[in-house]
Protein backbone atom coordinates (compact mmCIF):
# COMPACT_ATOMS: atom_id res chain seq x y z
CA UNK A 1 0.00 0.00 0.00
CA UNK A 2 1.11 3.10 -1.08
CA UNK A 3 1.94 5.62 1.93
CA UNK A 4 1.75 9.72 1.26
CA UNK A 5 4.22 12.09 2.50
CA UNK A 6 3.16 15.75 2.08
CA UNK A 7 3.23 19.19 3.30
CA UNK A 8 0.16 21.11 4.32
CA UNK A 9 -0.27 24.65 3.86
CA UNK A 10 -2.89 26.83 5.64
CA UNK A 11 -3.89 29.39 2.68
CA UNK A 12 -5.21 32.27 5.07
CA UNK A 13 -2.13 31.85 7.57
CA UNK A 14 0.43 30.50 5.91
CA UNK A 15 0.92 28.25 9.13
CA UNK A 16 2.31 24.76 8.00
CA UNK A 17 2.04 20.81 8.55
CA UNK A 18 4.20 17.49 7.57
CA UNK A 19 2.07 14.55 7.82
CA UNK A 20 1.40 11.50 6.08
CA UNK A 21 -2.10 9.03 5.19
CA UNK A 22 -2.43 5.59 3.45
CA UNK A 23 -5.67 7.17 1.66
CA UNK A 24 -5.96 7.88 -1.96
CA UNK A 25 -7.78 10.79 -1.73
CA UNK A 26 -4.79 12.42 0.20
CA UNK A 27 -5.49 16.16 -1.02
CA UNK A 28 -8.92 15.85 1.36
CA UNK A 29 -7.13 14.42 4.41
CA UNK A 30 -6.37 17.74 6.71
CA UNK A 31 -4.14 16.39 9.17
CA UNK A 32 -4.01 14.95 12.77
CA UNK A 33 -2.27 16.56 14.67
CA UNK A 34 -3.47 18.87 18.05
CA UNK A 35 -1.83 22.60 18.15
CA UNK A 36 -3.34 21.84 13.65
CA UNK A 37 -6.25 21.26 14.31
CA UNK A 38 -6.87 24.09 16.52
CA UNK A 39 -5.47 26.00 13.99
CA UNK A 40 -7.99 24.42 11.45
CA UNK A 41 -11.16 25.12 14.46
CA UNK A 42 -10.05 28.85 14.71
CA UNK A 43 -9.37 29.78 10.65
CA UNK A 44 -11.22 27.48 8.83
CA UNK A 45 -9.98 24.55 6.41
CA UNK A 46 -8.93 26.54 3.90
CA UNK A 47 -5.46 24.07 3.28
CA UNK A 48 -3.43 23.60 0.08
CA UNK A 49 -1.28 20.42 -0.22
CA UNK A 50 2.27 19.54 -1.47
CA UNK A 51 2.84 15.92 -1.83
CA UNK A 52 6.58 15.12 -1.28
CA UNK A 53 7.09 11.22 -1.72
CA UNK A 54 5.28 8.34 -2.48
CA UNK A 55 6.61 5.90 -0.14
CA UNK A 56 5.93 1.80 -0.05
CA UNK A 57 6.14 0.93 3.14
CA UNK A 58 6.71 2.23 6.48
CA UNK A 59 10.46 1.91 6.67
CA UNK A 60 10.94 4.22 3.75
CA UNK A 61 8.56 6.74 5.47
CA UNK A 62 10.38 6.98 8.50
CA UNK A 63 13.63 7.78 6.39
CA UNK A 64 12.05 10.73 4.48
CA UNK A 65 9.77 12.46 7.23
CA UNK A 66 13.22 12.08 9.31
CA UNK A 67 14.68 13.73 6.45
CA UNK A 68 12.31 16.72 6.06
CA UNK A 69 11.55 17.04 9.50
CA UNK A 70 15.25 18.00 10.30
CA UNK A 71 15.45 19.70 6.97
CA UNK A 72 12.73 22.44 7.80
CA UNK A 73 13.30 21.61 11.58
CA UNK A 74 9.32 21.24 11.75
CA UNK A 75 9.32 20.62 15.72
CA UNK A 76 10.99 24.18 17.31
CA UNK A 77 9.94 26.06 14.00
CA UNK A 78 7.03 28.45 14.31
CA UNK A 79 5.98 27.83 11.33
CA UNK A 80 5.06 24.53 11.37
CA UNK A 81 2.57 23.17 13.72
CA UNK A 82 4.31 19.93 14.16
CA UNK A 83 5.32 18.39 17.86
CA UNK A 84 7.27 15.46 16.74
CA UNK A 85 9.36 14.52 13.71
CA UNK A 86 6.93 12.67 11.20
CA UNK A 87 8.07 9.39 11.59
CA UNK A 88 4.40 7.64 10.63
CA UNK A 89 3.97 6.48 14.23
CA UNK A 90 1.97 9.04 16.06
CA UNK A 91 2.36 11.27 19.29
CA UNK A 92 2.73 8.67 22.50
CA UNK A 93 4.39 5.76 20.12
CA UNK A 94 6.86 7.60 18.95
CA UNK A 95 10.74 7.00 19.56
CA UNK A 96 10.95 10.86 21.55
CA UNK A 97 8.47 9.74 23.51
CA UNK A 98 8.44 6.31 24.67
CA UNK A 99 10.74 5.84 27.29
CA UNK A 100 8.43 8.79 29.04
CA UNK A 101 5.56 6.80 28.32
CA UNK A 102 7.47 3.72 30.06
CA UNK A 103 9.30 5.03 31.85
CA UNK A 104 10.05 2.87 35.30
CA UNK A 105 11.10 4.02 39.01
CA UNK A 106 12.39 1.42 41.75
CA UNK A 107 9.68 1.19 44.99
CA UNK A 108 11.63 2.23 47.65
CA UNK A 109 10.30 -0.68 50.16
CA UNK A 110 10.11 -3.93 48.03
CA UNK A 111 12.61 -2.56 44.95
CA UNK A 112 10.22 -3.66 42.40
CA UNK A 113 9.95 -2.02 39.10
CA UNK A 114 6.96 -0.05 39.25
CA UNK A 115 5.77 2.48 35.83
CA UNK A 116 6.38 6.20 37.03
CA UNK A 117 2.71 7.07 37.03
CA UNK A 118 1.64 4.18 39.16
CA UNK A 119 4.45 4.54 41.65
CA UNK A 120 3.15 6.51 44.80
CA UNK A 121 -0.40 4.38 44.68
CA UNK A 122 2.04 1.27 44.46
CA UNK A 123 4.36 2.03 47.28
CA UNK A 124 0.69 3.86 49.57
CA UNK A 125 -0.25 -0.03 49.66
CA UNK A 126 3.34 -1.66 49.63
CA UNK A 127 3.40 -4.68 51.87
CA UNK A 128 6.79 -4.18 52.82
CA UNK A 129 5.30 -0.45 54.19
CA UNK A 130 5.05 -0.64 57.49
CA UNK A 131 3.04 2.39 57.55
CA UNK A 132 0.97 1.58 54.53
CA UNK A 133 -2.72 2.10 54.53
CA UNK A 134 -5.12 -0.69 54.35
CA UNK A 135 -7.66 -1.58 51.60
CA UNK A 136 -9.91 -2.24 55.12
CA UNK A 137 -9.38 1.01 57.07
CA UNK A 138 -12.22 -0.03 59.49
CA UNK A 139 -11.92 -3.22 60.70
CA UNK A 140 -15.61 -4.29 63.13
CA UNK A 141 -15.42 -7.72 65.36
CA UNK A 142 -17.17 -10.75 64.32
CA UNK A 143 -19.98 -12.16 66.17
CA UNK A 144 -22.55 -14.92 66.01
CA UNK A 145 -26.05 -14.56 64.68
CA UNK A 146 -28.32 -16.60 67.31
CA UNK A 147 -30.17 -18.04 64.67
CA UNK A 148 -28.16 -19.42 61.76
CA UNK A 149 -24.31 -19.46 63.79
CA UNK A 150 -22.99 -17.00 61.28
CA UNK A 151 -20.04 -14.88 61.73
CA UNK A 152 -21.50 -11.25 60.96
CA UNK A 153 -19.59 -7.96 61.33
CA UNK A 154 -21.04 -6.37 65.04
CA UNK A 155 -22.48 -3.64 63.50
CA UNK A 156 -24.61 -5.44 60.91
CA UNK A 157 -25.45 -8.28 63.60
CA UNK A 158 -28.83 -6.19 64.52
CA UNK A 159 -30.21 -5.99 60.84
CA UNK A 160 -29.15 -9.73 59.74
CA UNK A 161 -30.73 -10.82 62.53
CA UNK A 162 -34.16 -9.18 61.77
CA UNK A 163 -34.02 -10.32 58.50
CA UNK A 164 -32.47 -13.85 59.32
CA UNK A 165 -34.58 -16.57 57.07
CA UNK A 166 -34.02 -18.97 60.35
CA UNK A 167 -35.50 -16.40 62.56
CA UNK A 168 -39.74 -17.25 62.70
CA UNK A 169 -40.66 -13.64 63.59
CA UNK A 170 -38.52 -12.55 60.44
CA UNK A 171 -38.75 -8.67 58.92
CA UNK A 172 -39.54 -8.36 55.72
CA UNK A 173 -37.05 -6.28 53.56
CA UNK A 174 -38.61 -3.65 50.82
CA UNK A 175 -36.65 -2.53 47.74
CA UNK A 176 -37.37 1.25 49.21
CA UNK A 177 -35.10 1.22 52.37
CA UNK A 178 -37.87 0.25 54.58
CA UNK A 179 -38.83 -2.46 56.94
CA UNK A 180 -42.26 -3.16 57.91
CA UNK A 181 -43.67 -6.19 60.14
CA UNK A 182 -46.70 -8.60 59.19
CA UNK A 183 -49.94 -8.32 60.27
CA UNK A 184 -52.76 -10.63 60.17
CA UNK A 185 -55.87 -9.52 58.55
CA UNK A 186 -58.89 -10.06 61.16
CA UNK A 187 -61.53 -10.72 57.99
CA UNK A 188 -59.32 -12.97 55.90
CA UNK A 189 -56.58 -14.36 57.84
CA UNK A 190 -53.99 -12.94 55.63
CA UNK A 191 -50.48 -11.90 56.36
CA UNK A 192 -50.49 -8.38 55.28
CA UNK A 193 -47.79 -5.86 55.87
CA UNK A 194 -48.07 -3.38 58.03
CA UNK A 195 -48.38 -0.55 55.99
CA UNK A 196 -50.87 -1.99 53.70
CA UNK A 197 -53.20 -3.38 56.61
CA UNK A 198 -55.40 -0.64 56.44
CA UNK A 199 -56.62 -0.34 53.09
CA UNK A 200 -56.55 -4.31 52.57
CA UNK A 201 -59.01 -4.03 55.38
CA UNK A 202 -61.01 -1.69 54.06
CA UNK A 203 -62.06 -3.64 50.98
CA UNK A 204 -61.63 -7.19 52.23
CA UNK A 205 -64.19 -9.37 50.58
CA UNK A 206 -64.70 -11.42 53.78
CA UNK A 207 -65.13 -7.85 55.48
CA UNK A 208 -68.97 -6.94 55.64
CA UNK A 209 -68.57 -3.23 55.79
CA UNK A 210 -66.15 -3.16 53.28
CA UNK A 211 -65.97 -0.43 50.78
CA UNK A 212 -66.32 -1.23 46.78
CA UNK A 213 -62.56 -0.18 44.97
CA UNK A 214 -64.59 1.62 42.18
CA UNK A 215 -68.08 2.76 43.15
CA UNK A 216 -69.89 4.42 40.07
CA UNK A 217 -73.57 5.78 40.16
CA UNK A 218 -75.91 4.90 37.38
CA UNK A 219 -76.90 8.14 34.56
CA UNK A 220 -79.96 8.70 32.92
CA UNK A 221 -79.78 10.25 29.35
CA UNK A 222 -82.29 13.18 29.05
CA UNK A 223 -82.65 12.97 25.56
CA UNK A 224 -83.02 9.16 24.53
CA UNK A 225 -83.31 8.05 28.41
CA UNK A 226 -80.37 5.62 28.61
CA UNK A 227 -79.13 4.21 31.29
CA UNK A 228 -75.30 3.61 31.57
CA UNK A 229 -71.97 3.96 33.65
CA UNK A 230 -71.81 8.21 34.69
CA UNK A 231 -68.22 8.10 33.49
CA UNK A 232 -68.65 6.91 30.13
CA UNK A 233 -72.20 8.16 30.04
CA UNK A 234 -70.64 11.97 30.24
CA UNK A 235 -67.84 11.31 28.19
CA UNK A 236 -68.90 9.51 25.48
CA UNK A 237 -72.92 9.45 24.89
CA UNK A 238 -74.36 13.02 26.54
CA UNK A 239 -72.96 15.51 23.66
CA UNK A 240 -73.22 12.41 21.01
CA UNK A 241 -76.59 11.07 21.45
CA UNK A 242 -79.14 11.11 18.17
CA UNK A 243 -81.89 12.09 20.21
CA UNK A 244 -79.98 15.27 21.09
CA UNK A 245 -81.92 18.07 19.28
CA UNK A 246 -78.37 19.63 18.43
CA UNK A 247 -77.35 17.31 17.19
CA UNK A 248 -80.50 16.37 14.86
CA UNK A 249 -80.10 20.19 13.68
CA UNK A 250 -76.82 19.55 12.39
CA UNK A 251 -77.48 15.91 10.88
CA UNK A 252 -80.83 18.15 9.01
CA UNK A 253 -77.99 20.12 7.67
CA UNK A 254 -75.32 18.44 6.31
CA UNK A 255 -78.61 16.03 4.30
CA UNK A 256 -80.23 19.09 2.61
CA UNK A 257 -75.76 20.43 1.86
């Protein structure tokens, strides 16, 4: 695959950029690199292109952007908004940069080879540290649950216990955060939760004062004298009905139209 070496040229601001693409279409490709592409956001892509080389593979690109990158010293020069020699690597592969990248410091307890970046969170939690920290800062004392014999943490003894499948006067557990006991209903003989007992009791079916969930009084049309459900009386037959004189007026209408 043919690789493209070539020079960029920014027509309003004369600001310039080595770079290199594997596309054909290289004259549309505007570039990659960070401090250009600002450039390119602030001025518009207004670019004109210089192809340099045509080169066939990668080794043969590294030889001529090393060539013209120390020709026109691309990286200190102000006018070219390069950062690194185009060597058809990249910014945090390439050979100015990697040992940074991988760079590697000795821990000072264990004298392991730790990456620079990772070093003080390595030697924080060090074993050799005698004053490291802990991934457990708190540590709580274990202690039995009197139901099932299970070591629990002390101060989670209370809740496991209340909530212990071995314990017969268990508390139930609610996905919102709270705990309520059961209740028996007096009508039904249900085990209802406490915070539900009162309206289950309300409309028990064993329960002979109970109140109806949905209680809906009977309407009477005035026009046709239909009798129906009020909600769907009002809403769907009252305005609608044939025997509405309103709405035999307009029916009189649109026949003689």
């Amino acid at each position: 695959m043919c690789i493209y070496l070539m020079v960029k040229t920014h027509s309003k601001t004369g600001l310039k950029y080595l770079c290199q693409t594997k596309r054909t279409d290289y004259e549309k490709y505007l570039g990659s690199g960070l401090d250009w592409k600002k450039h390119l956001k602030e001025h518009g892509n207004e670019v004109e292109t210089l192809l340099l080389k045509e080169c066939l593979d990668d080794e043969e690109l590294r030889r001529w952007g090393k060539y013209y990158s120390d020709l026109w010293n691309v990286v200190e020069s102000k006018e070219w908004a390069n950062k690194i020699p185009e060597l058809g690597t990249g910014f945090w592969m390439s050979q100015v940069n990697i040992g940074k990248v991988h760079e590697k410091t000795e821990c000072t307890f264990c004298g392991q080879l730790i990456p620079k970046n990772t070093i003080t969170q390595h030697s924080r939690s060090c074993e050799k540290n005698t004053s490291r920290v802990p991934i457990n800062t708190k540590k709580h004392p274990k202690e039995k649950c009197s139901f099932c014999n299970r070591n629990i943490d002390s101060y989670q003894l209370e809740i496991h216990e209340n909530s212990c499948n071995y314990n017969p006067n268990k508390i139930e557990h609610f996905n919102t955060g709270m705990i309520y006991k059961k209740c028996v209903c007096d009508h039904c003989g249900k085990n209802i939760s406490s915070n539900m007992l009162i309206r289950h009791t309300t409309t028990c079916i064993n329960n002979p004062n109970r109140k109806k969930s949905f209680e809906c009084k009977p309407s009477i049309c005035e026009f046709c004298g239909l009798v129906g459900k009020g909600g769907n009386m009002k809403r769907y037959h009252h305005e609608n009905c044939k025997s509405n004189p309103i709405n035999i007026k307009n029916n009189g209408a649109e026949r003689n139209e």
